[in-house]
PDB file of N, CA and C in Angstrom:
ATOM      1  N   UNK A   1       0.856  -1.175   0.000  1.00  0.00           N
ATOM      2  CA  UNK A   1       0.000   0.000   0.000  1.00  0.00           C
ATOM      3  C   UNK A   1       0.903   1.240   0.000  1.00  0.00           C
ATOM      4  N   UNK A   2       0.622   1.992  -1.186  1.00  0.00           N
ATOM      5  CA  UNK A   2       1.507   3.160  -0.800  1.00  0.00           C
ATOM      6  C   UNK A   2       0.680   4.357   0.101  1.00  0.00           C
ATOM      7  N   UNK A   3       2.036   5.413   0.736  1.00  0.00           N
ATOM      8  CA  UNK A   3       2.067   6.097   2.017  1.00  0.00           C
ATOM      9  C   UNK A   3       1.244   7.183   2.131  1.00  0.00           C
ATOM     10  N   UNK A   4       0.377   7.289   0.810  1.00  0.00           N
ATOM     11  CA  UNK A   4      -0.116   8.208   0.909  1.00  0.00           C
ATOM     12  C   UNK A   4      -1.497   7.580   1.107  1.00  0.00           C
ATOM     13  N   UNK A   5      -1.984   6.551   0.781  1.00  0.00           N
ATOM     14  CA  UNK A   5      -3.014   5.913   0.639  1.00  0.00           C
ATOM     15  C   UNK A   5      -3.368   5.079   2.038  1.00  0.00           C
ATOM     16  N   UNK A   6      -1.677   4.633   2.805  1.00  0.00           N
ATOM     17  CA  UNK A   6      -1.961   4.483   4.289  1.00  0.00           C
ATOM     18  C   UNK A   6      -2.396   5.124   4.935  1.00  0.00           C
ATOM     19  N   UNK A   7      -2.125   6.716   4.366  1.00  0.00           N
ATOM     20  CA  UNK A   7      -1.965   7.710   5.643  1.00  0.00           C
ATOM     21  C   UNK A   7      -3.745   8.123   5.359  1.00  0.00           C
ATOM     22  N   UNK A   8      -4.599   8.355   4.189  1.00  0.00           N
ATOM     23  CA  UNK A   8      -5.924   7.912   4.256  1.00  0.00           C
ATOM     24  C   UNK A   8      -6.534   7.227   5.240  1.00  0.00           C
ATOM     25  N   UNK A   9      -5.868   6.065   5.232  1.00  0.00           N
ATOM     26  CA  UNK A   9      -6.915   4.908   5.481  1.00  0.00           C
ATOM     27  C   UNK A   9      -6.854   4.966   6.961  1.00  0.00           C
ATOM     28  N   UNK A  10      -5.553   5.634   7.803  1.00  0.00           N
ATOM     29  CA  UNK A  10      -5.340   5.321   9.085  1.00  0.00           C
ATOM     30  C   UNK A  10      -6.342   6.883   9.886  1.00  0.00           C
ATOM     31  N   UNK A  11      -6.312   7.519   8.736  1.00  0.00           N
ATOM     32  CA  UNK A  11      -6.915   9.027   9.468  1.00  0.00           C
ATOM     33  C   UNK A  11      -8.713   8.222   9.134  1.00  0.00           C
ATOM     34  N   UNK A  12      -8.919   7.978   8.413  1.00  0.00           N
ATOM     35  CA  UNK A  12     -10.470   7.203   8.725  1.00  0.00           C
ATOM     36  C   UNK A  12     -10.584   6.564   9.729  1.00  0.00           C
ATOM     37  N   UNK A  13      -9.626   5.484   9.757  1.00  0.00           N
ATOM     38  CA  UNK A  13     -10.172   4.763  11.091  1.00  0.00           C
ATOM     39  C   UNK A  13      -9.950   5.460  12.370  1.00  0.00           C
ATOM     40  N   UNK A  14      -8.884   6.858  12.536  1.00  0.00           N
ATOM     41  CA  UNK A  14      -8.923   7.725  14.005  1.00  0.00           C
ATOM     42  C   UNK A  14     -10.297   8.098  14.001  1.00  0.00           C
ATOM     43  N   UNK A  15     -10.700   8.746  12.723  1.00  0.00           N
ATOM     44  CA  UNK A  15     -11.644   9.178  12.897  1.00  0.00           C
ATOM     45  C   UNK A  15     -13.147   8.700  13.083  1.00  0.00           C
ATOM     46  N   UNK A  16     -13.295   7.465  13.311  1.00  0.00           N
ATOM     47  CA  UNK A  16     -14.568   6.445  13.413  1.00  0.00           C
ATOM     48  C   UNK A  16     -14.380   6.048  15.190  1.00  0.00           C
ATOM     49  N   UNK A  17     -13.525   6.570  15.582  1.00  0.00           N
ATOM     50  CA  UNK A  17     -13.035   6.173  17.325  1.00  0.00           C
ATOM     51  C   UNK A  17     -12.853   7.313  17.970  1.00  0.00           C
ATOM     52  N   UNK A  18     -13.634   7.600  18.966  1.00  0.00           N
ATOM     53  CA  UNK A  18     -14.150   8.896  19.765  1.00  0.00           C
ATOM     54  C   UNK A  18     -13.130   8.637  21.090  1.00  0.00           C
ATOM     55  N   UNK A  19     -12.637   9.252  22.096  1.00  0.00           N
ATOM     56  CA  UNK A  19     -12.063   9.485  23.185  1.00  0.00           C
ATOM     57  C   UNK A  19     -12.517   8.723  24.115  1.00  0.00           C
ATOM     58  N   UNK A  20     -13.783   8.719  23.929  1.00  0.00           N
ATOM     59  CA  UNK A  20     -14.573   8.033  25.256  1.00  0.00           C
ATOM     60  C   UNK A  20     -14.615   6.911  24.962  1.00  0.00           C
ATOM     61  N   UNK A  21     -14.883   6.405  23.506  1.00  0.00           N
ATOM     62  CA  UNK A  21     -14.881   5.178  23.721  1.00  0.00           C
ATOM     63  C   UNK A  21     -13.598   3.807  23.541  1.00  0.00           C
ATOM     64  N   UNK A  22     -12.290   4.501  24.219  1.00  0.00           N
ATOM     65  CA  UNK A  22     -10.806   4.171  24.564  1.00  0.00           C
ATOM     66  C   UNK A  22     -10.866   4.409  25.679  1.00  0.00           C
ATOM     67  N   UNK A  23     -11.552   5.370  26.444  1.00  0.00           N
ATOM     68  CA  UNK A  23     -11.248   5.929  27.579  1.00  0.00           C
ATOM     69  C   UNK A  23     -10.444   6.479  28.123  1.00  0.00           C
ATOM     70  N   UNK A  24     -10.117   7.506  27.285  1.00  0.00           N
ATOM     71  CA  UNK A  24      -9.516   8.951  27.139  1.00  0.00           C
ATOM     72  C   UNK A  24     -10.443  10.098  27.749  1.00  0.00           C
ATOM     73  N   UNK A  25     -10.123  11.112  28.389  1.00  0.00           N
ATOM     74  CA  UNK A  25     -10.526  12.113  28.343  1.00  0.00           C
ATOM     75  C   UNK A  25     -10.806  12.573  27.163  1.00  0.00           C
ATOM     76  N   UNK A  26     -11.844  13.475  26.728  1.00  0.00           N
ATOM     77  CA  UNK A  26     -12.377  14.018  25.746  1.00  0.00           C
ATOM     78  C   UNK A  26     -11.176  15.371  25.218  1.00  0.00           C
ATOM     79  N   UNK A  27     -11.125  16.137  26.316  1.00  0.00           N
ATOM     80  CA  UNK A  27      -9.974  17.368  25.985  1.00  0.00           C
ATOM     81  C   UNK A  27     -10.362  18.392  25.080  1.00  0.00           C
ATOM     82  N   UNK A  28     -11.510  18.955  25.337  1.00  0.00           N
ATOM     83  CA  UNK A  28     -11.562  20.442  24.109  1.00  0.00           C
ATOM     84  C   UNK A  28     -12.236  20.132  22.744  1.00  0.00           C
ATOM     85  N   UNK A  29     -11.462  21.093  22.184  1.00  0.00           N
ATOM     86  CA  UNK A  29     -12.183  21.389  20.959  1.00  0.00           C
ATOM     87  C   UNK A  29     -11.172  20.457  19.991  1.00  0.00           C
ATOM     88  N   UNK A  30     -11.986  19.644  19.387  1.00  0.00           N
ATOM     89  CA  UNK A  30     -10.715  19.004  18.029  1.00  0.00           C
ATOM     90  C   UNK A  30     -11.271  19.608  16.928  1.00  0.00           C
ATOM     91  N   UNK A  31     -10.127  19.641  15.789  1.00  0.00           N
ATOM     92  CA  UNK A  31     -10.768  19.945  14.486  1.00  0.00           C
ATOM     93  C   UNK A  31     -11.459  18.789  14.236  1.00  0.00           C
ATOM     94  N   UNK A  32     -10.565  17.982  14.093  1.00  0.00           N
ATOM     95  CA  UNK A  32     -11.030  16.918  12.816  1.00  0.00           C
ATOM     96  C   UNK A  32     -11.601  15.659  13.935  1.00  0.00           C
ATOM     97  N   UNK A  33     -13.506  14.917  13.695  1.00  0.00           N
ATOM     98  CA  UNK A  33     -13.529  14.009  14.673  1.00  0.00           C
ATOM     99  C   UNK A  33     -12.803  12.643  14.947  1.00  0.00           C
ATOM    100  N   UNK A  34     -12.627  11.933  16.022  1.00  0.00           N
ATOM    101  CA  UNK A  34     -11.942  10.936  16.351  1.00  0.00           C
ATOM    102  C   UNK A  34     -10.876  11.345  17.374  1.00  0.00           C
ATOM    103  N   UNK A  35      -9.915  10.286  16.741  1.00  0.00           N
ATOM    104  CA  UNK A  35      -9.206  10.472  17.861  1.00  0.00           C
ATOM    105  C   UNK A  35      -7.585  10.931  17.135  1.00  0.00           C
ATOM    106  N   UNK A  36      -6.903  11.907  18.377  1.00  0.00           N
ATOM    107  CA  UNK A  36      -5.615  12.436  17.493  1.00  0.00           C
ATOM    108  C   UNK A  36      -4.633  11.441  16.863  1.00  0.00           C
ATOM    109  N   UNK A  37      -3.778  11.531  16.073  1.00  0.00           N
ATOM    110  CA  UNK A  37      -2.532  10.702  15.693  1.00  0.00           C
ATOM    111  C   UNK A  37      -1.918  10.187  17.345  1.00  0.00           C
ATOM    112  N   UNK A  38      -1.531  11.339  17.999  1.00  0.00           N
ATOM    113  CA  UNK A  38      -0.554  10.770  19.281  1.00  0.00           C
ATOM    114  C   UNK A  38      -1.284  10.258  20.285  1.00  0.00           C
ATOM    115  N   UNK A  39      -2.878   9.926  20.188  1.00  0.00           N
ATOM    116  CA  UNK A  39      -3.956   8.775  21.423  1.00  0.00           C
ATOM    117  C   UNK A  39      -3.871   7.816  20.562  1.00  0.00           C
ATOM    118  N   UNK A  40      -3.866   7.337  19.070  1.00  0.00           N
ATOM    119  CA  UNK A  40      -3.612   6.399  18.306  1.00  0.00           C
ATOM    120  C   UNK A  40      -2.635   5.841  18.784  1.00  0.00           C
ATOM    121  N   UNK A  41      -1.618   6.700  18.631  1.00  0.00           N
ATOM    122  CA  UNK A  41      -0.055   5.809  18.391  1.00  0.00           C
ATOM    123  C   UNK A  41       0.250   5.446  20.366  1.00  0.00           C
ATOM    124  N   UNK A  42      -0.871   6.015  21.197  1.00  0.00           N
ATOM    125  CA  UNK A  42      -0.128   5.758  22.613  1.00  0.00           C
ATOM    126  C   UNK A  42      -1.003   4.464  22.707  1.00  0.00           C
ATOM    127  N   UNK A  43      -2.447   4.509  22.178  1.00  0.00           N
ATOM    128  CA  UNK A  43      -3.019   3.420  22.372  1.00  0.00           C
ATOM    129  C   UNK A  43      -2.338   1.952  21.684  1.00  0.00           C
ATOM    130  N   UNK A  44      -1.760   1.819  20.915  1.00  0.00           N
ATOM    131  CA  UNK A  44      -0.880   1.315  19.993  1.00  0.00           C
ATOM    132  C   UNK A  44       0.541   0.752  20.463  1.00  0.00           C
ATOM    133  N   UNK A  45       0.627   1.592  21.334  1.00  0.00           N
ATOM    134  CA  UNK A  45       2.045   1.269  22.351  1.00  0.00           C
ATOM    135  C   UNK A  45       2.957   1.928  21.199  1.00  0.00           C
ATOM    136  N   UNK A  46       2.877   2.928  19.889  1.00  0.00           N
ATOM    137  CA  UNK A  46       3.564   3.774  19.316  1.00  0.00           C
ATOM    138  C   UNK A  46       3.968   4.649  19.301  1.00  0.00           C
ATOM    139  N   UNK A  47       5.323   5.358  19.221  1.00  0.00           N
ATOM    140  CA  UNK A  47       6.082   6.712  19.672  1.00  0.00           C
ATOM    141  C   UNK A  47       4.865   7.206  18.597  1.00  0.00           C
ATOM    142  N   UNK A  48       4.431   8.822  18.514  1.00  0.00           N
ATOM    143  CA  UNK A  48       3.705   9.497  17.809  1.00  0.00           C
ATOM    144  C   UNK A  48       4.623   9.534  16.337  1.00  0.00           C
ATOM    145  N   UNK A  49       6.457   9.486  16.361  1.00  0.00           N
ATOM    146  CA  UNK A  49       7.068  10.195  15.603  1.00  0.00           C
ATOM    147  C   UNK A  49       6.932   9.068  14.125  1.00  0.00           C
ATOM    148  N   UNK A  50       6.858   7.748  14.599  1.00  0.00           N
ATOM    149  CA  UNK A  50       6.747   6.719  14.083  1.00  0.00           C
ATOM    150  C   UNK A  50       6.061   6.392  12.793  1.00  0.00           C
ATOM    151  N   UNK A  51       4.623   7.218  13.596  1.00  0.00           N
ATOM    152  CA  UNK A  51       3.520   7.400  12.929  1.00  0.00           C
ATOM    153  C   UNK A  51       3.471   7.708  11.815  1.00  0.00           C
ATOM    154  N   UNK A  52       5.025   9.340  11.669  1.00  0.00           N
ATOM    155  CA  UNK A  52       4.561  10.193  10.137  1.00  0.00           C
ATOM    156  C   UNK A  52       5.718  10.147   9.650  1.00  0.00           C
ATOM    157  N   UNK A  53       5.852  10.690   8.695  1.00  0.00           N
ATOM    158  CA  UNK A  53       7.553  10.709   7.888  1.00  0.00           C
ATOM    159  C   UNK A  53       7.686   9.704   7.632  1.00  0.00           C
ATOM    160  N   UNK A  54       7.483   8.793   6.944  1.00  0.00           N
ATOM    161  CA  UNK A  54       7.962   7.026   6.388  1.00  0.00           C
ATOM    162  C   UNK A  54       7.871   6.423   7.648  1.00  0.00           C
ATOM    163  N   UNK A  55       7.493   6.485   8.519  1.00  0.00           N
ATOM    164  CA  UNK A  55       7.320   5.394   9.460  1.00  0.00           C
ATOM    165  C   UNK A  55       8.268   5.526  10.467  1.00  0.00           C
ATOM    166  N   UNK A  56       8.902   6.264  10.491  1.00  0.00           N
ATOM    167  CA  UNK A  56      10.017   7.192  11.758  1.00  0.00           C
ATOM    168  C   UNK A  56      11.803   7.383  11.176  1.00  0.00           C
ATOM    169  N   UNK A  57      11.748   6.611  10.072  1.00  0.00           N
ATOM    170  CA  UNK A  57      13.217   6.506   9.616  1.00  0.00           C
ATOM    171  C   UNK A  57      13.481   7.419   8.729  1.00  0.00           C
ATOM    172  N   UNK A  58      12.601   8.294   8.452  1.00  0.00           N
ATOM    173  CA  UNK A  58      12.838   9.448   7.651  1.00  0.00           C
ATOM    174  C   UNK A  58      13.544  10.453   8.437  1.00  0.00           C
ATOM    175  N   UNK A  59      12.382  10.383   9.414  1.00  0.00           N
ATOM    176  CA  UNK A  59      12.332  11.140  10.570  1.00  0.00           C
ATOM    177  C   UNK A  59      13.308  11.401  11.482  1.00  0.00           C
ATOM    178  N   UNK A  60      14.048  10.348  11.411  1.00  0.00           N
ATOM    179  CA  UNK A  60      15.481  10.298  12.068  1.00  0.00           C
ATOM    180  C   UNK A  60      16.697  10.261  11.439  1.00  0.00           C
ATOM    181  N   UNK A  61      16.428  10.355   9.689  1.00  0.00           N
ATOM    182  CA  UNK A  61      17.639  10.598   8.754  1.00  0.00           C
ATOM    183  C   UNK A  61      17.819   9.460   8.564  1.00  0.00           C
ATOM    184  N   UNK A  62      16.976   8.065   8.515  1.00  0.00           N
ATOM    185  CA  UNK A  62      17.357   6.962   8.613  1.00  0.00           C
ATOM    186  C   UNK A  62      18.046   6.319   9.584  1.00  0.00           C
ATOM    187  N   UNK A  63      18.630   7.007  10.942  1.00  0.00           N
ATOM    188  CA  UNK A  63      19.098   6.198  11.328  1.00  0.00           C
ATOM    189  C   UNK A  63      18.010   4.810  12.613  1.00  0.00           C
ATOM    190  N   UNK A  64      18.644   3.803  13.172  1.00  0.00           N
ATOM    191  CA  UNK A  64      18.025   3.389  13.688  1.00  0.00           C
ATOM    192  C   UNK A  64      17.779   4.082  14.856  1.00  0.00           C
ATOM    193  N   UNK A  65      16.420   3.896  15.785  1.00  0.00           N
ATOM    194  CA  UNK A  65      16.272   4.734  17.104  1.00  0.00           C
ATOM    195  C   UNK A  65      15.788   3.205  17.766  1.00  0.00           C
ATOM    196  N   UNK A  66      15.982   3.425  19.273  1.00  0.00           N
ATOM    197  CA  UNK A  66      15.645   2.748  20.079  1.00  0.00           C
ATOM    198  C   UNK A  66      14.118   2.699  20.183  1.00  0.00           C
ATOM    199  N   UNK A  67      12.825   1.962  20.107  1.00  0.00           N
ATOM    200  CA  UNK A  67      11.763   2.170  20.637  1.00  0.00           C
ATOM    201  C   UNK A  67      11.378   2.264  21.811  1.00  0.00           C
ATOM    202  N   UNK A  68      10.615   3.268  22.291  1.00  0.00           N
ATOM    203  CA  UNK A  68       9.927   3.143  23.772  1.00  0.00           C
ATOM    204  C   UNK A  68       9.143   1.958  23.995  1.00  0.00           C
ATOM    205  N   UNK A  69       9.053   1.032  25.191  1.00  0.00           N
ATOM    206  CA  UNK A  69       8.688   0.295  25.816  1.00  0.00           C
ATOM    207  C   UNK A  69       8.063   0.193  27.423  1.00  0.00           C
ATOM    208  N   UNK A  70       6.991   0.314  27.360  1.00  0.00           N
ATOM    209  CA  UNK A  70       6.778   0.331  28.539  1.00  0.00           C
ATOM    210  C   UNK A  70       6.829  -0.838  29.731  1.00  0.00           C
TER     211      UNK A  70
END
């Protein structure tokens, strides 16, 4: 699937999943409904950075990064 067509498909499905029903605080005003990229990627056990730029290796110039683990 190319990255532009992921990045579609993944902002639909934030957006079909509300705060409350993860059990998140709601938090204000959003633009766009659902839920943000960085409640995705925490629900996910995903750094947010991961998420955009090719999948985090852009993002880091290619190099490798350690992942967070909880």
């Amino acid at each position: 699937m190319a990255i532009p067509k992921l990045g579609d498909y993944l902002r639909s499905r934030r957006a079909q999943v509300t705060p409350r029903d993860v059990g998140l605080p709601e938090g204000g005003q959003r633009r766009v409904p659902g839920l943000r990229r960085e409640e995705a990627a925490m629900l996910a056990r995903f750094s947010a950075s991961t998420t955009t730029c090719g999948w985090g290796r852009a993002a880091s110039g290619g190099r490798r990064r350690r992942s967070w683990r909880p």
